[in-house]
C-alpha atoms as a PDB file:
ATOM      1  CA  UNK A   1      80.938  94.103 115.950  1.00  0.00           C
ATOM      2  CA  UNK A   2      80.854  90.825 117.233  1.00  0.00           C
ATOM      3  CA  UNK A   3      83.922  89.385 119.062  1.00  0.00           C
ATOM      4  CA  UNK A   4      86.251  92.780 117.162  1.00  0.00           C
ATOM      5  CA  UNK A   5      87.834  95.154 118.731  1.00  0.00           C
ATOM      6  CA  UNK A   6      87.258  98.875 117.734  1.00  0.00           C
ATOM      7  CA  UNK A   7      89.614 101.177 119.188  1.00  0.00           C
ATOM      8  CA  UNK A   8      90.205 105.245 118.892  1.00  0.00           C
ATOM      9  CA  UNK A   9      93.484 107.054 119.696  1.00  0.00           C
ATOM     10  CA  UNK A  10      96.236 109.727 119.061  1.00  0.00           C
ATOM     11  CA  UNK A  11      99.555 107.038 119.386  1.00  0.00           C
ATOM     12  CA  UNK A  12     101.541 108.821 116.211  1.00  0.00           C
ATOM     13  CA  UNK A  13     102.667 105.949 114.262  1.00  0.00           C
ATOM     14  CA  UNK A  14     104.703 108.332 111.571  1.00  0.00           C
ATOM     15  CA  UNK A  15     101.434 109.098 109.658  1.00  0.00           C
ATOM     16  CA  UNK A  16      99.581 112.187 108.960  1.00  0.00           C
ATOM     17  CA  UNK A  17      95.676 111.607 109.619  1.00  0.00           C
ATOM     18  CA  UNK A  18      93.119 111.671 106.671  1.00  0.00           C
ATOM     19  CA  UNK A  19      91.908 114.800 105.207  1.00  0.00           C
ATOM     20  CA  UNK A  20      89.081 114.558 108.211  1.00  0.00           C
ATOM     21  CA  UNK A  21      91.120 114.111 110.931  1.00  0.00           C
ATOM     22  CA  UNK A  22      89.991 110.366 111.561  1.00  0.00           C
ATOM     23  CA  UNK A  23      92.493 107.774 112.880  1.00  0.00           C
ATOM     24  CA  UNK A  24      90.600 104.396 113.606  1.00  0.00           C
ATOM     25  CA  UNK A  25      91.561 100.696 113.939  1.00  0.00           C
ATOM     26  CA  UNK A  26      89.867  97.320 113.240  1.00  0.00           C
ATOM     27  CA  UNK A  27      90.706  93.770 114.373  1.00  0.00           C
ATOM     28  CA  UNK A  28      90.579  91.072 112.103  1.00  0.00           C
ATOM     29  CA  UNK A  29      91.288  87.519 112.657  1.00  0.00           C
ATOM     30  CA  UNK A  30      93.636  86.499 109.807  1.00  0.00           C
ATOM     31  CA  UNK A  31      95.134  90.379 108.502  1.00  0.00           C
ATOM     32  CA  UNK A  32      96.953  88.472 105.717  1.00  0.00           C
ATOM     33  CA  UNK A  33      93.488  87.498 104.075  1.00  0.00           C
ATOM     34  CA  UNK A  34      91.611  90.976 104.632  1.00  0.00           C
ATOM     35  CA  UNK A  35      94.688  92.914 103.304  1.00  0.00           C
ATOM     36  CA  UNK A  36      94.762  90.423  99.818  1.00  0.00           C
ATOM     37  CA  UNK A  37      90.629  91.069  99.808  1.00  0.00           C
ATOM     38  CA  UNK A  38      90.781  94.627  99.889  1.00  0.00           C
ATOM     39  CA  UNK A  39      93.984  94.322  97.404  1.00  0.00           C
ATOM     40  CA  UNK A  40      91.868  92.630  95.320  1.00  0.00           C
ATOM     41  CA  UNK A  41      88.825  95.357  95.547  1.00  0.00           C
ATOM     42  CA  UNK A  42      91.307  98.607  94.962  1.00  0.00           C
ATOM     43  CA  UNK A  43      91.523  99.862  98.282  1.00  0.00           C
ATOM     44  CA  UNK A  44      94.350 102.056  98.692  1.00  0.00           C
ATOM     45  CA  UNK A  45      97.115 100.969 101.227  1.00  0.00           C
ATOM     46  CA  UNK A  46      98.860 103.743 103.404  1.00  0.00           C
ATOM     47  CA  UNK A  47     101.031 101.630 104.946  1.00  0.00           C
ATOM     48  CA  UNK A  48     102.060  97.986 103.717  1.00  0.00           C
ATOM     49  CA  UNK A  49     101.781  95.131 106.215  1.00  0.00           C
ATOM     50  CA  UNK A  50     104.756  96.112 109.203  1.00  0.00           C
ATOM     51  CA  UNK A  51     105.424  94.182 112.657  1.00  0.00           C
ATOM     52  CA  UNK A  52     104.648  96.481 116.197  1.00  0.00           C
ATOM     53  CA  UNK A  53     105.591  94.567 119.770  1.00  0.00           C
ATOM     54  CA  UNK A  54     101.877  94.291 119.907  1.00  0.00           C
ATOM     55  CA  UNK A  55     100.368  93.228 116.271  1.00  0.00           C
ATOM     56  CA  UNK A  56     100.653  93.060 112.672  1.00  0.00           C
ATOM     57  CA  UNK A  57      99.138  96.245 110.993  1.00  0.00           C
ATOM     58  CA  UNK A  58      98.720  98.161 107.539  1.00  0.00           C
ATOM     59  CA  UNK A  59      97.009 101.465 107.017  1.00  0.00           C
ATOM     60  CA  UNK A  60      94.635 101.776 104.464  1.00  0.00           C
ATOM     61  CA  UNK A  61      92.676 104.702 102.980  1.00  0.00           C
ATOM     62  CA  UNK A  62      88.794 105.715 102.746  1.00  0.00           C
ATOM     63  CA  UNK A  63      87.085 107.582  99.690  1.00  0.00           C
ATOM     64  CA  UNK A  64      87.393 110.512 102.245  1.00  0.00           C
ATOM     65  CA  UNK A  65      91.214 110.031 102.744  1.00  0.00           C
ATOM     66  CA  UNK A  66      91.263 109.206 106.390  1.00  0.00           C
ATOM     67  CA  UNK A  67      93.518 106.463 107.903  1.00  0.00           C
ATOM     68  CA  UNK A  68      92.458 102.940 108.663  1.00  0.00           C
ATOM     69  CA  UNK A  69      94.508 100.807 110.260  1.00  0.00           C
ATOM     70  CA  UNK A  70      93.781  96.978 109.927  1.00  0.00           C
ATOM     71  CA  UNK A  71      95.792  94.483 112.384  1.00  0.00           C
ATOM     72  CA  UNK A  72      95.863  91.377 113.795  1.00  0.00           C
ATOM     73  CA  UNK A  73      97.210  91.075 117.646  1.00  0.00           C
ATOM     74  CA  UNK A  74     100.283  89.233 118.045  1.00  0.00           C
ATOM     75  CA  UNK A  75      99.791  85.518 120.130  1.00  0.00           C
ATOM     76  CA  UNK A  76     100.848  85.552 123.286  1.00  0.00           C
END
């Protein structure tokens, strides 16, 4: 995964998990770009772009209908 971060865990964010269960987050470097690339492939967006104390995130949406959540970590 080269210099990403992959990252597994149960912090509720006000979402139910997929149909499967599956909760998982990727790192990208510029979220603003990835989220307008998978807006323009379809992908199905959960959760808009919102602000945390630690990053920028959105939640997408697999064919299976588990929870992705993109974000980019906030500079320091």
């Amino acid at each position: 995964m080269g210099d990403s971060s992959f990252a597994i865990t149960n912090v509720d964010m006000g979402h139910t998990p997929g149909a499967k269960g599956a909760v998982v987050a990727f790192e990208t470097a510029d979220l603003d770009v990835f989220v307008t690339t998978l807006k323009e492939k379809s992908v199905t967006f959960v959760v808009e772009i919102f602000s945390t104390p630690v990053c920028r995130m959105a939640v997408i949406q697999d064919p299976d209908g588990n929870h992705i959540a993109i974000h980019t970590r906030n500079e320091n």
